[in-house]
C-alpha atoms as a PDB file:
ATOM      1  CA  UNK A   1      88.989  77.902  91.460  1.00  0.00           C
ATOM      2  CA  UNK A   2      89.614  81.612  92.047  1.00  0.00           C
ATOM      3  CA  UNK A   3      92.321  83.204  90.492  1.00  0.00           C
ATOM      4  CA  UNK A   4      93.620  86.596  91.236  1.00  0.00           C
ATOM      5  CA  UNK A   5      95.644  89.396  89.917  1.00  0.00           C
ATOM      6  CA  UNK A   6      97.247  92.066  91.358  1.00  0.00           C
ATOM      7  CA  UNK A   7      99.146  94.951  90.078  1.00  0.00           C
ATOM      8  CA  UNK A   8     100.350  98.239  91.122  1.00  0.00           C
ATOM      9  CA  UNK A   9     103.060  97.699  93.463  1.00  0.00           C
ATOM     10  CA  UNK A  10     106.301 100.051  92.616  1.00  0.00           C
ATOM     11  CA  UNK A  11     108.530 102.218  94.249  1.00  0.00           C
ATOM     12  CA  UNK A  12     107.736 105.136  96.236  1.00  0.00           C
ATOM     13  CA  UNK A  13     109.201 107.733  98.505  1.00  0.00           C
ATOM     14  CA  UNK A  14     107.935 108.346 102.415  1.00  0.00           C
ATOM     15  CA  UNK A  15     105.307 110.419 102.559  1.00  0.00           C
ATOM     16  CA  UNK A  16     103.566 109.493  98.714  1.00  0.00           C
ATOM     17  CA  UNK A  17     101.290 107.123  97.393  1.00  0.00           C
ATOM     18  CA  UNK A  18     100.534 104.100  95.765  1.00  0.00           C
ATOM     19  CA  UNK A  19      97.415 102.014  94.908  1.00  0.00           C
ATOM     20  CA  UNK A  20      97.516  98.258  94.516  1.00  0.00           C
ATOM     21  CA  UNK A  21      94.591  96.097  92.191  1.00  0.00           C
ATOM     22  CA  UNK A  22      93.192  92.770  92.645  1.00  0.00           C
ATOM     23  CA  UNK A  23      90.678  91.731  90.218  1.00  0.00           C
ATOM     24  CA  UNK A  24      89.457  88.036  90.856  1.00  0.00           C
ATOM     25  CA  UNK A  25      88.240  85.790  88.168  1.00  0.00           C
ATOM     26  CA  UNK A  26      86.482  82.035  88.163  1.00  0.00           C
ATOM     27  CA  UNK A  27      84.409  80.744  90.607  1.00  0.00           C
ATOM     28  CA  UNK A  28      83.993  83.373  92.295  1.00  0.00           C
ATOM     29  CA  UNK A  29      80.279  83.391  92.933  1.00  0.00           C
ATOM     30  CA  UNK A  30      80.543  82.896  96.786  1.00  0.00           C
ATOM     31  CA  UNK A  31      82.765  85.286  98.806  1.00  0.00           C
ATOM     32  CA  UNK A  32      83.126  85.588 102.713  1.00  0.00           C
ATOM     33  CA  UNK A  33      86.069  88.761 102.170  1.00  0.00           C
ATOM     34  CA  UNK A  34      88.161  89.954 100.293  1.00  0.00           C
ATOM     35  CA  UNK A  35      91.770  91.349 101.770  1.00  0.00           C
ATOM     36  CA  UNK A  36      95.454  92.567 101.865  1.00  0.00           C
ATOM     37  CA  UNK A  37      98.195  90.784 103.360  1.00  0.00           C
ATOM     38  CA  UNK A  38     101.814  91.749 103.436  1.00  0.00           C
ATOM     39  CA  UNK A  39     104.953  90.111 104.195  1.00  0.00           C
ATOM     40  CA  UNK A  40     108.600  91.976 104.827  1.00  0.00           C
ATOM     41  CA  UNK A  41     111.925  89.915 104.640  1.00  0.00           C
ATOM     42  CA  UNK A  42     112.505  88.053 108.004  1.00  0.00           C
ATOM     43  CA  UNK A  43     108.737  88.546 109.341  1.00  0.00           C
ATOM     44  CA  UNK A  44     105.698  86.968 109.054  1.00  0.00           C
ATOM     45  CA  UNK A  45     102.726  87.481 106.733  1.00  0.00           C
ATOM     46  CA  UNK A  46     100.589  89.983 108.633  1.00  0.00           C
ATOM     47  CA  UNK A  47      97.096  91.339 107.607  1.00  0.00           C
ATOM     48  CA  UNK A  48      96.852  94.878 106.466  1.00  0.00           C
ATOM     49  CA  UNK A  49      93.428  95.487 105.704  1.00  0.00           C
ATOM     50  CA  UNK A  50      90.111  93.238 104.719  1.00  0.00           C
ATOM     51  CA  UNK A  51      86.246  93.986 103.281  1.00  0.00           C
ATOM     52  CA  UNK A  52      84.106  91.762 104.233  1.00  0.00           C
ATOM     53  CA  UNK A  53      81.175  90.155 101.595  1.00  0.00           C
ATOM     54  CA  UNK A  54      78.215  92.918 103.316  1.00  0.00           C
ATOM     55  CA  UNK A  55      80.852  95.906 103.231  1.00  0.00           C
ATOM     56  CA  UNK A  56      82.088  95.880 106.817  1.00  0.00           C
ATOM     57  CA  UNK A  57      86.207  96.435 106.654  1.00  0.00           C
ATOM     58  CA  UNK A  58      89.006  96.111 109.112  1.00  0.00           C
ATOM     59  CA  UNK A  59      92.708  97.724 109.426  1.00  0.00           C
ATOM     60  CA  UNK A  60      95.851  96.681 110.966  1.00  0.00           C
ATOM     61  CA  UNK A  61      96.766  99.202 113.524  1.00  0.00           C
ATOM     62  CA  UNK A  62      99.889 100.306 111.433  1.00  0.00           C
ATOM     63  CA  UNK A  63      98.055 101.579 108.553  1.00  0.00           C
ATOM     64  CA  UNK A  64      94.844 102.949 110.498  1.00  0.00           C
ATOM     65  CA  UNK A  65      94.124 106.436 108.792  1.00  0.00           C
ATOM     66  CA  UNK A  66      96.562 105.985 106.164  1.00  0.00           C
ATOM     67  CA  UNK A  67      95.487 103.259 103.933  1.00  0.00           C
ATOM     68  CA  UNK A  68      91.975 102.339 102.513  1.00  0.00           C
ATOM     69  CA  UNK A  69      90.405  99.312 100.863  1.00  0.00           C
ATOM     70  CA  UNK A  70      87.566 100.533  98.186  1.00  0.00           C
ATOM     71  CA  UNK A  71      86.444  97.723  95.984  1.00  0.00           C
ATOM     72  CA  UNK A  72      84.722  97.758  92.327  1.00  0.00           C
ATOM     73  CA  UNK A  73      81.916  94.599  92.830  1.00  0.00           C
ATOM     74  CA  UNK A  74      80.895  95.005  88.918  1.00  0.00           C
ATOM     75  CA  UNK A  75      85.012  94.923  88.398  1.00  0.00           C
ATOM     76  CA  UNK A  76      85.339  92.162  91.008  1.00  0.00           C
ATOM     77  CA  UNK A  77      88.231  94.053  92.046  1.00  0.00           C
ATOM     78  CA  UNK A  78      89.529  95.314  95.653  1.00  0.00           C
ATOM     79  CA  UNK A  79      91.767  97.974  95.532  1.00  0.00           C
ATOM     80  CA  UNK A  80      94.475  99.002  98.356  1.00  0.00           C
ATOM     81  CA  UNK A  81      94.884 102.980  98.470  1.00  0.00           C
ATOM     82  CA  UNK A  82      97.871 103.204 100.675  1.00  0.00           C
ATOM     83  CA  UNK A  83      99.143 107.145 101.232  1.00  0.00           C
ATOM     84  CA  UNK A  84     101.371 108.608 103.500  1.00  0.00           C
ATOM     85  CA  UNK A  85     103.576 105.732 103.164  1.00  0.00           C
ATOM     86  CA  UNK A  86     106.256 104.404 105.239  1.00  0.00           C
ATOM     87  CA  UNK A  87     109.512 102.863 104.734  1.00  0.00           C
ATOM     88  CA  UNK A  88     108.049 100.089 107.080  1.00  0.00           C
ATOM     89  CA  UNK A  89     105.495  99.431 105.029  1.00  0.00           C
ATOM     90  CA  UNK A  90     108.311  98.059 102.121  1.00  0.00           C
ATOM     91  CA  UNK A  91     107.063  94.335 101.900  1.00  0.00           C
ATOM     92  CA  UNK A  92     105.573  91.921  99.093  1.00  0.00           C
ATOM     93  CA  UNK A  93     101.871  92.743  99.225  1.00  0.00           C
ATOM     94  CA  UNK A  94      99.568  89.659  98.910  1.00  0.00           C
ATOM     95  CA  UNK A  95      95.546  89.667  97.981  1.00  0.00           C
ATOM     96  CA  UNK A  96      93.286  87.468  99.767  1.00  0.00           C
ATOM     97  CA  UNK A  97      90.170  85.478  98.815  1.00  0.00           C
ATOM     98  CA  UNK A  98      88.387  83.710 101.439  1.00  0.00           C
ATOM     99  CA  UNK A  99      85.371  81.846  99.982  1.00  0.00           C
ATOM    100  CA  UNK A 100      81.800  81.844 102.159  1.00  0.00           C
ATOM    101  CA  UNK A 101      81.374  78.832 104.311  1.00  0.00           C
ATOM    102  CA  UNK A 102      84.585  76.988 103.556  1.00  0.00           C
ATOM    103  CA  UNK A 103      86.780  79.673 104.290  1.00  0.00           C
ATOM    104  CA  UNK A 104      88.861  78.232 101.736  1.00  0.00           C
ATOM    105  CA  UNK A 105      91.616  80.761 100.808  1.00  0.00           C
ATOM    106  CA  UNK A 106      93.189  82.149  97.221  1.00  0.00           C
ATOM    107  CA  UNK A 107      96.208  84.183  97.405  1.00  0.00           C
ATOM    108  CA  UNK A 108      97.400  86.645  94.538  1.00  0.00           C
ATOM    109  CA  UNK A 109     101.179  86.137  93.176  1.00  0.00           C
ATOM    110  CA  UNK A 110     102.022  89.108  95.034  1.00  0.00           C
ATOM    111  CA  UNK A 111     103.779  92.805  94.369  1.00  0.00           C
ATOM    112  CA  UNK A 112     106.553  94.130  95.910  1.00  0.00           C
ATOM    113  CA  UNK A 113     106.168  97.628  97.422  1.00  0.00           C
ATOM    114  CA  UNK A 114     109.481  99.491  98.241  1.00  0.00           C
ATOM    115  CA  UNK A 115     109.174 102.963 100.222  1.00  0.00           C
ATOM    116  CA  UNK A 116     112.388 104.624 100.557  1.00  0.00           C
ATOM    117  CA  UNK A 117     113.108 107.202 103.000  1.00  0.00           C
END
C-alpha cells in the first residue's frame, strides 16, 4: 500500500501563486511516476502534469510554462509549483502514484484550489 498526502491547496488571486505537496509513504519501493491530476465541477479528471521514475516530465497544454513539477526523492515528495494562475485552473487537485510494472494507481485525498479573478 501507498499512501499519500497532499497539502497546500488555498485560495489565490489570477496572476499569483501556489505550491501543492505530496509526500508518499509505505510501499513505496517501486515507482513508474509520480503526477498531478485535477478535476473542476461538471468535468472530468484531467492530467496536469507527471515525473516519470528516470526524471523525464510531461505538461498538459493548459499549464505549459506556467506550472512545474520538482520532486524531493530523499522527501519522497512531488511538489506542484503552479504560478501565474488562472481562474480556470480552480479545481480539486489530486496526486498520483502509479507503481512500476503493475501500473497500479494511488490517489491523494485531494485539495481544493480556488483562483479568483
Amino acid at each position: 500500500q501507498v499512501q499519500l498526502v497532499e497539502s497546500g491547496g488555498g485560495l489565490a488571486q489570477a496572476g499569483g501563486s501556489l505550491r501543492l505537496s505530496c509526500a508518499a509513504s509505505g510501499s513505496i519501493f517501486s515507482i513508474n511516476s509520480m503526477g498531478w491530476y485535477r478535476q473542476a465541477p461538471g468535468k472530468q479528471r484531467e492530467l496536469v502534469a507527471r515525473i516519470t521514475r528516470d526524471g523525464p516530465t510531461n505538461y498538459a497544454d493548459s499549464v505549459k510554462g506556467r506550472f512545474t513539477i520538482p520532486r524531493d526523492n530523499a522527501k519522497n515528495t512531488v511538489y506542484l509549483q503552479m504560478n501565474s494562475l488562472k481562474p480556470e485552473d480552480t479545481a480539486v487537485y489530486y496526486c498520483n502514484y502509479v507503481v512500476r510494472y503493475t501500473y497500479r494507481e494511488y490517489w491523494g485525498q485531494g485539495t481544493q484550489v480556488t483562483v479568483s479573478s
